[in-house]
PDB file of N, CA and C in Angstrom:
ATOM      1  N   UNK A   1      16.360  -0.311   3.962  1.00  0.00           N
ATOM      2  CA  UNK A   1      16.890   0.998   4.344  1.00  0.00           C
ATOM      3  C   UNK A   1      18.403   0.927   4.230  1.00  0.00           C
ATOM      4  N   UNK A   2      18.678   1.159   3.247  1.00  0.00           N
ATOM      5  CA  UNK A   2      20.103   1.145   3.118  1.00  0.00           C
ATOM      6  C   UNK A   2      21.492   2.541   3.766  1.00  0.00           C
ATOM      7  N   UNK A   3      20.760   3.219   3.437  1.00  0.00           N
ATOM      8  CA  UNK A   3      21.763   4.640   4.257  1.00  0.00           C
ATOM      9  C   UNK A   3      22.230   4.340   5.582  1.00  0.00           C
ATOM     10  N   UNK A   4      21.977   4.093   6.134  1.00  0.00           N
ATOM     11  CA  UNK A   4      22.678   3.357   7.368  1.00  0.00           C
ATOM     12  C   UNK A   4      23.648   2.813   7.503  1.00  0.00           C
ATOM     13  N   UNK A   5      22.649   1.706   6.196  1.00  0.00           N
ATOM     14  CA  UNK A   5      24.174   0.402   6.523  1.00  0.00           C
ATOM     15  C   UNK A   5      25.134   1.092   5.402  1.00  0.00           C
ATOM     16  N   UNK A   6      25.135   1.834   4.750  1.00  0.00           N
ATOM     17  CA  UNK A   6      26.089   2.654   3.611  1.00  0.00           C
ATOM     18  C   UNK A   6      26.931   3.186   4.863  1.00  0.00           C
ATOM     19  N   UNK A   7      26.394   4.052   5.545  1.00  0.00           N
ATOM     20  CA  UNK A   7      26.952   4.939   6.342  1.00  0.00           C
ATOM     21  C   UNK A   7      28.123   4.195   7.079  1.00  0.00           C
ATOM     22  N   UNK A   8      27.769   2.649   7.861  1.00  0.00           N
ATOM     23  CA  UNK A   8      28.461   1.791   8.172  1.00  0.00           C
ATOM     24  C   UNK A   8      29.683   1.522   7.643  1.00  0.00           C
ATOM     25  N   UNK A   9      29.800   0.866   6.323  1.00  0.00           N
ATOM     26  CA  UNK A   9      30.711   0.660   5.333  1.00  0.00           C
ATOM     27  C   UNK A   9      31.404   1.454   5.175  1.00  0.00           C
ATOM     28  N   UNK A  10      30.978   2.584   4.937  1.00  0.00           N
ATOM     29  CA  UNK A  10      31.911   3.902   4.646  1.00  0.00           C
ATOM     30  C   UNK A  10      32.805   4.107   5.312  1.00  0.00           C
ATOM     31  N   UNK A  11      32.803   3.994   6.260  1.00  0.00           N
ATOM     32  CA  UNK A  11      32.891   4.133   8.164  1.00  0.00           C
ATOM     33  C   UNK A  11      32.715   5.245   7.809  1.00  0.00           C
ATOM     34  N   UNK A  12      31.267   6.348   7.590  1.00  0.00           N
ATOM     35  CA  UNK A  12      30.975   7.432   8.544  1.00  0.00           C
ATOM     36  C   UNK A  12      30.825   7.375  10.180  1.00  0.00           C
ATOM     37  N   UNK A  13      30.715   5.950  10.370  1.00  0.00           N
ATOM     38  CA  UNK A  13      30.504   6.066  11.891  1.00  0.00           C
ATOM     39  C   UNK A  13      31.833   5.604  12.036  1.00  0.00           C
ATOM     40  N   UNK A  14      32.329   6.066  13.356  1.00  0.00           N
ATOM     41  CA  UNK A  14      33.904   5.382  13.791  1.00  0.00           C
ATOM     42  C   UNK A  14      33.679   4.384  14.422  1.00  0.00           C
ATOM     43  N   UNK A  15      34.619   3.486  13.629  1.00  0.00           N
ATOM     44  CA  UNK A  15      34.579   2.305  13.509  1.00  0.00           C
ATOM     45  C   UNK A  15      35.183   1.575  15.106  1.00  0.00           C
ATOM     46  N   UNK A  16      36.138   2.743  15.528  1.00  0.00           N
ATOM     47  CA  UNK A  16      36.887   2.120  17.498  1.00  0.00           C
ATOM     48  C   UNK A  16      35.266   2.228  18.260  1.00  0.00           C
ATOM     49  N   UNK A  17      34.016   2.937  17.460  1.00  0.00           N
ATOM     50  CA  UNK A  17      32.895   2.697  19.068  1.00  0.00           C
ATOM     51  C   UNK A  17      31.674   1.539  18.332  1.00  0.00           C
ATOM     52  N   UNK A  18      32.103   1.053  17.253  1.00  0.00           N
ATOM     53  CA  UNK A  18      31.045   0.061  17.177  1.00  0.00           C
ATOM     54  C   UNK A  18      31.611  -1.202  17.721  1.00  0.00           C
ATOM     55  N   UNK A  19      30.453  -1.347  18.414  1.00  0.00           N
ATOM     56  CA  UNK A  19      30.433  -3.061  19.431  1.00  0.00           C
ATOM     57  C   UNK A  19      30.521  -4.162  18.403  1.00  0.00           C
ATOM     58  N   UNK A  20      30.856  -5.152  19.231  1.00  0.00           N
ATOM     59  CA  UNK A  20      31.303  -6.220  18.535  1.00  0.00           C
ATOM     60  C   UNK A  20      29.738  -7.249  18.402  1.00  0.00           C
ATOM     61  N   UNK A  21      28.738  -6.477  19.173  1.00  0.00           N
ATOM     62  CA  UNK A  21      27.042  -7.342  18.678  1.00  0.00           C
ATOM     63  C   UNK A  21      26.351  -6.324  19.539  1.00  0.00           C
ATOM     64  N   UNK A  22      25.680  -6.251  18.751  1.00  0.00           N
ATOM     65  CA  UNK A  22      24.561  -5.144  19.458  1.00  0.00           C
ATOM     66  C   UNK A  22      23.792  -4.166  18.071  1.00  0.00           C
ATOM     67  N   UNK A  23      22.750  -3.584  18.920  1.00  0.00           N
ATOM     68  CA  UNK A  23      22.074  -2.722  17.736  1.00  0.00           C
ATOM     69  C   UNK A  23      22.498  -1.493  17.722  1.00  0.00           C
ATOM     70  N   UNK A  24      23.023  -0.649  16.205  1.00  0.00           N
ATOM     71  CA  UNK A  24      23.631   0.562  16.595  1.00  0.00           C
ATOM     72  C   UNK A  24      22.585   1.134  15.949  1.00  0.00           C
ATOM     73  N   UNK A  25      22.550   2.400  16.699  1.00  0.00           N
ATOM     74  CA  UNK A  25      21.785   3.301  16.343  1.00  0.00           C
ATOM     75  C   UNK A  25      22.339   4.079  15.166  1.00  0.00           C
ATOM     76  N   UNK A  26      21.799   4.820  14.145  1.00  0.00           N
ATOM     77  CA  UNK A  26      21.966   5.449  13.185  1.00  0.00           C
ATOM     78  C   UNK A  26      20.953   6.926  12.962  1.00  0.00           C
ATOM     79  N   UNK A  27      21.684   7.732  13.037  1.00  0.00           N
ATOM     80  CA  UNK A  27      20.666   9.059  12.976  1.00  0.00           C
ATOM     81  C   UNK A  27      20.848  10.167  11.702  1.00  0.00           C
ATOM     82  N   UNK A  28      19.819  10.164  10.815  1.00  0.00           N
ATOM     83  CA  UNK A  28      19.693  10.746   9.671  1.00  0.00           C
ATOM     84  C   UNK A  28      18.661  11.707   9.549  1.00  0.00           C
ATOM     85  N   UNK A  29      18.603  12.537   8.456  1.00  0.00           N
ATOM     86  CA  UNK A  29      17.053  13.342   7.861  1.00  0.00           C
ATOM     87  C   UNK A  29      17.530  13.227   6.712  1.00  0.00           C
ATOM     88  N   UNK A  30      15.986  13.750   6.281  1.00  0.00           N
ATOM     89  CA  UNK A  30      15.497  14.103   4.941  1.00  0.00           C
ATOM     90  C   UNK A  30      14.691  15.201   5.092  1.00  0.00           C
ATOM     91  N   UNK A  31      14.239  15.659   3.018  1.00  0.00           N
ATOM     92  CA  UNK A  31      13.932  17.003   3.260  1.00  0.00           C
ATOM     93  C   UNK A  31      12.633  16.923   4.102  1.00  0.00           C
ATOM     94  N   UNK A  32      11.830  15.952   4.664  1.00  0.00           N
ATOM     95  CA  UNK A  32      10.792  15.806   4.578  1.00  0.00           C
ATOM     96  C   UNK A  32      10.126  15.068   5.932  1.00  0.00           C
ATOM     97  N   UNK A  33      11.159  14.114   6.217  1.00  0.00           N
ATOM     98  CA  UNK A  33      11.125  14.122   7.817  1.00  0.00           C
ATOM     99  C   UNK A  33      12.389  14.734   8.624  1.00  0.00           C
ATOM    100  N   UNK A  34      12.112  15.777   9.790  1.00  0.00           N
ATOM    101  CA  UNK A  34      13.328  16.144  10.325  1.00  0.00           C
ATOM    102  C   UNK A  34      14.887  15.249  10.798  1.00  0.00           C
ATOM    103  N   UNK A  35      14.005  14.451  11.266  1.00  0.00           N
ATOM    104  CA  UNK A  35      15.114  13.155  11.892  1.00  0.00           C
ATOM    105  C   UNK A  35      14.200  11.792  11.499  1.00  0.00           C
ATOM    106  N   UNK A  36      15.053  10.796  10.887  1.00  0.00           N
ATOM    107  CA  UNK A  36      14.994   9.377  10.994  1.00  0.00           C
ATOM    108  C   UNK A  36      16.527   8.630  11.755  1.00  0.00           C
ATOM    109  N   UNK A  37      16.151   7.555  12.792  1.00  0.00           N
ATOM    110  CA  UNK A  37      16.472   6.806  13.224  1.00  0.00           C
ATOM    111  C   UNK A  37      16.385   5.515  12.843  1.00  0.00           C
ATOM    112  N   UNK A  38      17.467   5.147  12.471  1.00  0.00           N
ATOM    113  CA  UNK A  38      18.060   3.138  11.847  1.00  0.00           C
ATOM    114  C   UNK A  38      18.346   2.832  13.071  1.00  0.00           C
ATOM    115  N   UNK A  39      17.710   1.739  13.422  1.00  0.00           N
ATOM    116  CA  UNK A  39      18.798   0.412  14.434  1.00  0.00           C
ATOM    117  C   UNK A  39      19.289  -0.753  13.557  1.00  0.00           C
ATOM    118  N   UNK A  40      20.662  -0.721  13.096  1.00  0.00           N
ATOM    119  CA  UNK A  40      21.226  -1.616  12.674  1.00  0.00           C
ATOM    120  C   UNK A  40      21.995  -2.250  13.196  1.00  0.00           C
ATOM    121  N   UNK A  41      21.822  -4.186  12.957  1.00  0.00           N
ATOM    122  CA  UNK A  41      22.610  -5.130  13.743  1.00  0.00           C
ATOM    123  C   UNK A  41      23.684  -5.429  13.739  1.00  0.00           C
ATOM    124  N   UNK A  42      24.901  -5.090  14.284  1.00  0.00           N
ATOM    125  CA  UNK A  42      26.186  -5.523  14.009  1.00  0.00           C
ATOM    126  C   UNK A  42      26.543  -6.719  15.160  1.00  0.00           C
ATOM    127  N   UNK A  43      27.469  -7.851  14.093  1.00  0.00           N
ATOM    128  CA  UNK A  43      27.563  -8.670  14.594  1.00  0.00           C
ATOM    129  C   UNK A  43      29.369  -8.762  14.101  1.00  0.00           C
ATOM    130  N   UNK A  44      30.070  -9.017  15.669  1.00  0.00           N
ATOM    131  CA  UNK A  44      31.397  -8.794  15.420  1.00  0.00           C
ATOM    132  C   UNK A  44      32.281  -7.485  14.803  1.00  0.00           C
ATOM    133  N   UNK A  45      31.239  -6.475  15.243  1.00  0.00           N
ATOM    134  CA  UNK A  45      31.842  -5.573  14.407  1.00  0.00           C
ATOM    135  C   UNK A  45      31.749  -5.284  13.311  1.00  0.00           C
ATOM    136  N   UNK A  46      30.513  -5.946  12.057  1.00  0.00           N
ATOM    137  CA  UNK A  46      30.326  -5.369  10.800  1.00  0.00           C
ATOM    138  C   UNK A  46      28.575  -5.774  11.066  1.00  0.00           C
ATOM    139  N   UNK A  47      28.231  -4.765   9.742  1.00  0.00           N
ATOM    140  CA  UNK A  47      26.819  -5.672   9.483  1.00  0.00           C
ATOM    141  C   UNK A  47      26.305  -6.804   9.276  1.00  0.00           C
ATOM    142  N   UNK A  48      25.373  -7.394  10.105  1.00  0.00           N
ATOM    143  CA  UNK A  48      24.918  -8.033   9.834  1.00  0.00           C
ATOM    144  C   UNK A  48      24.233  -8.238   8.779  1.00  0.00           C
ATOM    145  N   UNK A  49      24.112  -9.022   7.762  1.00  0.00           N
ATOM    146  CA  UNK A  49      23.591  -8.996   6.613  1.00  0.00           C
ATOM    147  C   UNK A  49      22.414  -9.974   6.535  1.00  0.00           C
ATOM    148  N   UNK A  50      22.843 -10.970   6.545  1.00  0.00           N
ATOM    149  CA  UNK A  50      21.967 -12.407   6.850  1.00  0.00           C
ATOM    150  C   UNK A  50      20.722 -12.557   7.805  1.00  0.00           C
ATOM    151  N   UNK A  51      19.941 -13.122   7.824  1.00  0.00           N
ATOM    152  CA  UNK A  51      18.493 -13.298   8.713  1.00  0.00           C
ATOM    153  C   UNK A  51      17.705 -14.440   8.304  1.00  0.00           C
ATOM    154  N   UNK A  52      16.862 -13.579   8.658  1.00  0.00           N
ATOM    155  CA  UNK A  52      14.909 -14.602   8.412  1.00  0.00           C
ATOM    156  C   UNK A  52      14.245 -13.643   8.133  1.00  0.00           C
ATOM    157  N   UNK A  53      14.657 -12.539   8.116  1.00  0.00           N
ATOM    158  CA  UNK A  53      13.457 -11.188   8.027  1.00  0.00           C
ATOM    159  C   UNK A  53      13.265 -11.149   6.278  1.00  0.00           C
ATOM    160  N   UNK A  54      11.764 -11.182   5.679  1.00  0.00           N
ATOM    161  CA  UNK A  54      11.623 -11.463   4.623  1.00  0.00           C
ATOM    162  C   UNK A  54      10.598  -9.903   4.508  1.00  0.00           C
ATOM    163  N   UNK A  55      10.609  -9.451   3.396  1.00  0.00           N
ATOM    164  CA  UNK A  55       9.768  -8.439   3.090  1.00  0.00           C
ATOM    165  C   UNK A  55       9.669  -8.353   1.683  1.00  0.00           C
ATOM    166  N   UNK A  56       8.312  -7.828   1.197  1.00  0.00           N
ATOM    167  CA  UNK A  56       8.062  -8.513  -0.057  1.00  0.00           C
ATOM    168  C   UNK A  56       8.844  -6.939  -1.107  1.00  0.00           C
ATOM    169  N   UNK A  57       8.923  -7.771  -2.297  1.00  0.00           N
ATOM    170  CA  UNK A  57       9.549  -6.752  -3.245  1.00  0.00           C
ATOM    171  C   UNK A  57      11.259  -7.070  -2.765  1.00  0.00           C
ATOM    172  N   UNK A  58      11.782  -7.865  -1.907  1.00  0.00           N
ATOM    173  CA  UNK A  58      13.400  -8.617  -1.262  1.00  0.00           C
ATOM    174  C   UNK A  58      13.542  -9.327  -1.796  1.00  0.00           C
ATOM    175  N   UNK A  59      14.344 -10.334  -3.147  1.00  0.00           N
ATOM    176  CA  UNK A  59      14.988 -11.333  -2.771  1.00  0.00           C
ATOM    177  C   UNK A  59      14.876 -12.009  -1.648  1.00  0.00           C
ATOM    178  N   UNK A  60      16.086 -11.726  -0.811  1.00  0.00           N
ATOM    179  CA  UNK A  60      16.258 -13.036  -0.016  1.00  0.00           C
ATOM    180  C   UNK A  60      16.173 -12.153   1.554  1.00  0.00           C
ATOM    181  N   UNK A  61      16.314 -13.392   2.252  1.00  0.00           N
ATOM    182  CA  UNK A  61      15.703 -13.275   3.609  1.00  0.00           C
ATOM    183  C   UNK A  61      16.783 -12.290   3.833  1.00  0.00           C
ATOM    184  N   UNK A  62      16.731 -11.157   4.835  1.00  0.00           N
ATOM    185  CA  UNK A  62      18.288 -10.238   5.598  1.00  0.00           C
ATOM    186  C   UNK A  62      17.615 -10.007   7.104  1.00  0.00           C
ATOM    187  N   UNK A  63      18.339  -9.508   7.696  1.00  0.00           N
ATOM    188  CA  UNK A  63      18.084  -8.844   8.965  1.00  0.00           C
ATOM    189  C   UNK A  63      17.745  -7.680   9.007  1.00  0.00           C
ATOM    190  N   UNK A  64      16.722  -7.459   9.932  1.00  0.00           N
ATOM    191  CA  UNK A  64      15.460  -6.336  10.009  1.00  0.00           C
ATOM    192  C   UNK A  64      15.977  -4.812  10.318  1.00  0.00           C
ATOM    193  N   UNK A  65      15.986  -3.930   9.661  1.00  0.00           N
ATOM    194  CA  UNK A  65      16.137  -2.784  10.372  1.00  0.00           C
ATOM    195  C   UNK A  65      14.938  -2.125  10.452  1.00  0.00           C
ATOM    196  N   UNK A  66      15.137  -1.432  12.066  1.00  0.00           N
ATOM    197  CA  UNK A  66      14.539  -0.735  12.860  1.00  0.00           C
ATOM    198  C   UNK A  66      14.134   0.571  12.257  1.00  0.00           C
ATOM    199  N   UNK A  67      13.173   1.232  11.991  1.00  0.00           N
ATOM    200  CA  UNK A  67      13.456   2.709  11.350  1.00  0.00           C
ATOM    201  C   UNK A  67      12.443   3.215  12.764  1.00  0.00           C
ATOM    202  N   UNK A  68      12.330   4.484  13.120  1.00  0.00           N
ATOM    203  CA  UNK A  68      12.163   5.218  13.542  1.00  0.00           C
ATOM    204  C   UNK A  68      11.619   6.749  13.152  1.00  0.00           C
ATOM    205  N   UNK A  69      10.726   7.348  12.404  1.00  0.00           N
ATOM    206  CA  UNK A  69      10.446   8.489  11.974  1.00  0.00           C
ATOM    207  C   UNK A  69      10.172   9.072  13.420  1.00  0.00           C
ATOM    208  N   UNK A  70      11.092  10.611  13.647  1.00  0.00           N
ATOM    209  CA  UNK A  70      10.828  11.047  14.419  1.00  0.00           C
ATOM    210  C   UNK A  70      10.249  12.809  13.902  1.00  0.00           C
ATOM    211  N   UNK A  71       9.196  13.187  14.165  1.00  0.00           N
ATOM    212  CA  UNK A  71       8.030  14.337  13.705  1.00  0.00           C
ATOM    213  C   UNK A  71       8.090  14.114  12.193  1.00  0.00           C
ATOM    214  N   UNK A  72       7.238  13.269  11.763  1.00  0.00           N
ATOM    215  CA  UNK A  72       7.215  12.988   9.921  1.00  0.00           C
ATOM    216  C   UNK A  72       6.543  14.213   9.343  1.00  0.00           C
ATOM    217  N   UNK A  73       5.731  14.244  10.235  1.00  0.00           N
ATOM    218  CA  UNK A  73       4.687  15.241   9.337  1.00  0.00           C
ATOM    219  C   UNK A  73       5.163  16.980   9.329  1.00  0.00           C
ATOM    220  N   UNK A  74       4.607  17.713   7.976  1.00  0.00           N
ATOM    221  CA  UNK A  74       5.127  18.469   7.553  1.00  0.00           C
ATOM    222  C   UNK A  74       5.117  19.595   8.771  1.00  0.00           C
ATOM    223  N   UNK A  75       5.993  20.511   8.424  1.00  0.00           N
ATOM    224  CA  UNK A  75       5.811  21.746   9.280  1.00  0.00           C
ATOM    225  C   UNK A  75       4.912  22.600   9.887  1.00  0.00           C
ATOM    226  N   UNK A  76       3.431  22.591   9.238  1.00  0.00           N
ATOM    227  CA  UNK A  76       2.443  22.724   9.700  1.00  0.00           C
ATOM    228  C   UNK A  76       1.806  22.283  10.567  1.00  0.00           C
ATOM    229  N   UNK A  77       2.108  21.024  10.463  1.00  0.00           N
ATOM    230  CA  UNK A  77       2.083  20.166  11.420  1.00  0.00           C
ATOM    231  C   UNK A  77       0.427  19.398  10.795  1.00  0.00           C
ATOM    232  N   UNK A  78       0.317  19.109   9.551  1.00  0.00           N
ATOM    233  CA  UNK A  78      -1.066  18.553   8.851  1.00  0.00           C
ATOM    234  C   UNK A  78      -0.447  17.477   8.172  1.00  0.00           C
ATOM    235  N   UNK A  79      -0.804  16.130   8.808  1.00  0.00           N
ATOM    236  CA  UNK A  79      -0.738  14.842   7.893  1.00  0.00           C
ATOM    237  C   UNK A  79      -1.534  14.918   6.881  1.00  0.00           C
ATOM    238  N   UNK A  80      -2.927  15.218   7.049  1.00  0.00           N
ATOM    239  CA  UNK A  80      -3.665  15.087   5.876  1.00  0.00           C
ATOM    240  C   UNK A  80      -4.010  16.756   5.438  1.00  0.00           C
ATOM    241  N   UNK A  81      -2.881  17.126   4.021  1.00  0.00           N
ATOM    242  CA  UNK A  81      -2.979  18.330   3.637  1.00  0.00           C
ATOM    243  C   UNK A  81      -4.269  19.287   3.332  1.00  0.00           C
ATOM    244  N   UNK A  82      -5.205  18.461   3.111  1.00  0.00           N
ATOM    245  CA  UNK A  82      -6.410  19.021   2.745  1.00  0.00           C
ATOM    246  C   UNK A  82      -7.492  18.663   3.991  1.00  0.00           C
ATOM    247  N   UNK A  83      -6.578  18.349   5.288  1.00  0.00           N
ATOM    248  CA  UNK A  83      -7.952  18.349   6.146  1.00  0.00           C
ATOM    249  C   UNK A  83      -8.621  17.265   6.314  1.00  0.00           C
ATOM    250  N   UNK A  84      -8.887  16.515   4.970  1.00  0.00           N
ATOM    251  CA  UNK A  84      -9.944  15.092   4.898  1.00  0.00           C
ATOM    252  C   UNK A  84      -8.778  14.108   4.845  1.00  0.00           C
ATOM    253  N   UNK A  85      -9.667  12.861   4.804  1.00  0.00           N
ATOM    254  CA  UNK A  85      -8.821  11.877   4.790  1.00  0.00           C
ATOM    255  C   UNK A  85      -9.265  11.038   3.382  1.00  0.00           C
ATOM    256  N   UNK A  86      -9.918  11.505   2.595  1.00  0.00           N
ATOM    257  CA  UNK A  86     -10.688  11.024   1.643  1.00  0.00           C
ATOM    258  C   UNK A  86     -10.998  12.223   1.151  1.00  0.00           C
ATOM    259  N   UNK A  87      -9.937  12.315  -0.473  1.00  0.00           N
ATOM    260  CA  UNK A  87     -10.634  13.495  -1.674  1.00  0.00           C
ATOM    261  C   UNK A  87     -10.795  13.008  -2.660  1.00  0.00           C
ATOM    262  N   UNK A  88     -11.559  13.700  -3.709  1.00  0.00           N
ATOM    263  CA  UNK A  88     -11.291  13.483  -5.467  1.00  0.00           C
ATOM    264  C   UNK A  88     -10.720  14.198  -5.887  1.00  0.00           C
ATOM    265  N   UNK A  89      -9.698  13.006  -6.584  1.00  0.00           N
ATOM    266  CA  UNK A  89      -8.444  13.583  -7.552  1.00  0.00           C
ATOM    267  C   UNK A  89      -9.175  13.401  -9.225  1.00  0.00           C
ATOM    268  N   UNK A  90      -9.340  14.578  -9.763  1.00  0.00           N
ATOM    269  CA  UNK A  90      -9.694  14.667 -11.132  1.00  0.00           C
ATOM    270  C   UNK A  90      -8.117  14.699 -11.694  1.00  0.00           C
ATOM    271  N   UNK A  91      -8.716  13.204 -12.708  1.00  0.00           N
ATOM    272  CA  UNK A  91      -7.599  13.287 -13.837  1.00  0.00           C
ATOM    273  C   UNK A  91      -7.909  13.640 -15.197  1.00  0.00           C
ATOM    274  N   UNK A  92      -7.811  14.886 -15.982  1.00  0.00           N
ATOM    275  CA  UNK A  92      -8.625  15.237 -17.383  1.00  0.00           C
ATOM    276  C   UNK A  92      -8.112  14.139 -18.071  1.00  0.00           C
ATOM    277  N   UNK A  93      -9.689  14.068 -19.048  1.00  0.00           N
ATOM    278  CA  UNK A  93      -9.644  13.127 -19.853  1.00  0.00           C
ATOM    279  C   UNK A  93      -9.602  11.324 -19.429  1.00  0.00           C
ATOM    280  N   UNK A  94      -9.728  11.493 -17.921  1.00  0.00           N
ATOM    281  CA  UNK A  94      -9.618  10.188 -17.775  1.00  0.00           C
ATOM    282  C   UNK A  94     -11.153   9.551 -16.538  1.00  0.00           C
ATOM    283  N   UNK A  95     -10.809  10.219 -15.734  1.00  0.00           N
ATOM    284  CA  UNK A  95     -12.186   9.841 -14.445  1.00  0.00           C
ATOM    285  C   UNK A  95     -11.369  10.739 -13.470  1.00  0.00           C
ATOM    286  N   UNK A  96     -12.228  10.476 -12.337  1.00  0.00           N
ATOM    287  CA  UNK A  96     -12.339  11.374 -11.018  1.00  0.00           C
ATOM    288  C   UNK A  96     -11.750   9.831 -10.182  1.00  0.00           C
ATOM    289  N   UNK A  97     -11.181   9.917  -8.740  1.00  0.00           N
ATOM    290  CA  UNK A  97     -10.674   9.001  -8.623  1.00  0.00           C
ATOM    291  C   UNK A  97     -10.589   9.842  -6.786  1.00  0.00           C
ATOM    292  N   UNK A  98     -11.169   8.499  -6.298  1.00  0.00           N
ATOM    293  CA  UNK A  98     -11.418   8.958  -4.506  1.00  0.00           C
ATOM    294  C   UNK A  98      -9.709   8.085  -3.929  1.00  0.00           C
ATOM    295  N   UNK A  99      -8.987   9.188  -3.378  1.00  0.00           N
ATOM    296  CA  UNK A  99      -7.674   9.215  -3.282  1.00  0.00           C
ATOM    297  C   UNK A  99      -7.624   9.752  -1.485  1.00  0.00           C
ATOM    298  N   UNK A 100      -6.481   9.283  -0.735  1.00  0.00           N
ATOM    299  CA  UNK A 100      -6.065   9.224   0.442  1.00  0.00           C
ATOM    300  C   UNK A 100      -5.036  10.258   0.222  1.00  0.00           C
ATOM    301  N   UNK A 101      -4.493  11.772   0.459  1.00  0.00           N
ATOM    302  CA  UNK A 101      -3.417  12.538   0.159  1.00  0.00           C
ATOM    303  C   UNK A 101      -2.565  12.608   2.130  1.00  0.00           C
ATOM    304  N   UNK A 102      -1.806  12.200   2.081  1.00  0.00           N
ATOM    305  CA  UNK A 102      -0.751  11.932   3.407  1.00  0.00           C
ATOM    306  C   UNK A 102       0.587  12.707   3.008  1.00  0.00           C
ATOM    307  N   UNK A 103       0.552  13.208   4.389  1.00  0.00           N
ATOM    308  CA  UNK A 103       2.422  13.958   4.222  1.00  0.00           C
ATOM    309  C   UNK A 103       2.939  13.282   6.075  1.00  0.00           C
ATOM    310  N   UNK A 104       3.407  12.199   5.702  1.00  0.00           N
ATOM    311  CA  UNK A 104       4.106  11.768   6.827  1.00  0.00           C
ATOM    312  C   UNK A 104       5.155  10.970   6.247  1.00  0.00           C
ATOM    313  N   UNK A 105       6.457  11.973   5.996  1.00  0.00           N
ATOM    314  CA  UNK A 105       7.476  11.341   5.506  1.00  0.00           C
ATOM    315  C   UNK A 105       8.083  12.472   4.306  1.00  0.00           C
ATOM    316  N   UNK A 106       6.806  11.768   3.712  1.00  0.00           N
ATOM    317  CA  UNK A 106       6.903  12.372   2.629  1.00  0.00           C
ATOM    318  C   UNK A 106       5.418  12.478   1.653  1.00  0.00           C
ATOM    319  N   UNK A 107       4.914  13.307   1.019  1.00  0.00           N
ATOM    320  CA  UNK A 107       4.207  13.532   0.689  1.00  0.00           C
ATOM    321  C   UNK A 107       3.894  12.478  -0.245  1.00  0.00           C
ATOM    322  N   UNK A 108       2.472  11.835   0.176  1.00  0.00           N
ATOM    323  CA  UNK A 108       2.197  10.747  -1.028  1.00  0.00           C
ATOM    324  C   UNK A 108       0.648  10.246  -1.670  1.00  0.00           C
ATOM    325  N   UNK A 109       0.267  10.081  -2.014  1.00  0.00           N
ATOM    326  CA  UNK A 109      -1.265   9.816  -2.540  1.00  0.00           C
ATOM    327  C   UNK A 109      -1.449   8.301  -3.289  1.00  0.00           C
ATOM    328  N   UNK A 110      -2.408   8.084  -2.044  1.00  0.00           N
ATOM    329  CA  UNK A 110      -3.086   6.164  -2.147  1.00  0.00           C
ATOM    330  C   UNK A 110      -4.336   6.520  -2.647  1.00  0.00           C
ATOM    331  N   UNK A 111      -4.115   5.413  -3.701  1.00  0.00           N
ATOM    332  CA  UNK A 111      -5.926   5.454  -4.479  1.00  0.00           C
ATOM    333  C   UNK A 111      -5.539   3.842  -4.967  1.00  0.00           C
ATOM    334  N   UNK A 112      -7.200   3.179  -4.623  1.00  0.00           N
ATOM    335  CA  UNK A 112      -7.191   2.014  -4.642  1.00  0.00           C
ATOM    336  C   UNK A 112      -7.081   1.251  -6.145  1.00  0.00           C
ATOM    337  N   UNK A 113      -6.276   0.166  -6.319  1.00  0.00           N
ATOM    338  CA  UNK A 113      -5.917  -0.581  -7.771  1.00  0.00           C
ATOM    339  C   UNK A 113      -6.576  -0.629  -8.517  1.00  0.00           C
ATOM    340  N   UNK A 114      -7.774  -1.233  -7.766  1.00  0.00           N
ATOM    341  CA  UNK A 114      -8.756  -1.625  -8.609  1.00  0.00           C
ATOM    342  C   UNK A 114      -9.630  -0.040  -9.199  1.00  0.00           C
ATOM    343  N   UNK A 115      -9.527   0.623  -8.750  1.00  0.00           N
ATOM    344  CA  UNK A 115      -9.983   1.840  -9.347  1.00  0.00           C
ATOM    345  C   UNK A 115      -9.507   2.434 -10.485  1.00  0.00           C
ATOM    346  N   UNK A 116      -8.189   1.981 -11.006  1.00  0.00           N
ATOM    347  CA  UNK A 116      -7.580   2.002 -12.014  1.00  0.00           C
ATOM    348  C   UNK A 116      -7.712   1.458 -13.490  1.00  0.00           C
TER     349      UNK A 116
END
């Protein structure tokens, strides 16, 4: 989650109220969740960069940020747009394909690999 720590650097946040160690909070949106919340670690007054926190698709080990989605789901207030939690997605010319459709965040559709 980088916007945060961008935000950091930038100094969008003022730089006289960040602590010298502690977790700062960071408060953002998108079109898609109203508010997201970062807890990012500053140590001495900048980011912490360095860790043990490993997550796959990373290089190297960094320190963990916190995210927070606060009301993800769309305005309707329907995670699963169609009601089910399990539809078929017809692709012409190719197969029919049993697909997961989710809007928490952001609108997205899981269908399993091997079905591919």
């Amino acid at each position: 989650m980088q916007i945060p720590i961008h935000a950091i650097y930038i100094q969008l946040a003022d730089a006289s109220r960040m602590p010298e160690m502690a977790f700062v909070r960071c408060e953002f949106g998108n079109k898609h969740c109203k508010t997201i919340i970062a807890h990012v670690l500053i140590t001495d007054g900048q980011v912490q960069e360095t860790g043990d926190f490993e997550r796959d698709g990373v290089t190297f080990p960094t320190t963990e940020v916190w995210i927070d989605f606060i009301d993800p789901v769309n305005s309707d207030g329907d995670m699963f747009p169609t009601g089910k939690l399990i539809d078929i997605l017809t692709v012409p010319n190719v197969d029919e394909f049993e697909v997961n459709l989710i809007n928490a965040g952001m609108p997205t559709i899981f269908i399993c690999a091997s079905d591919l």
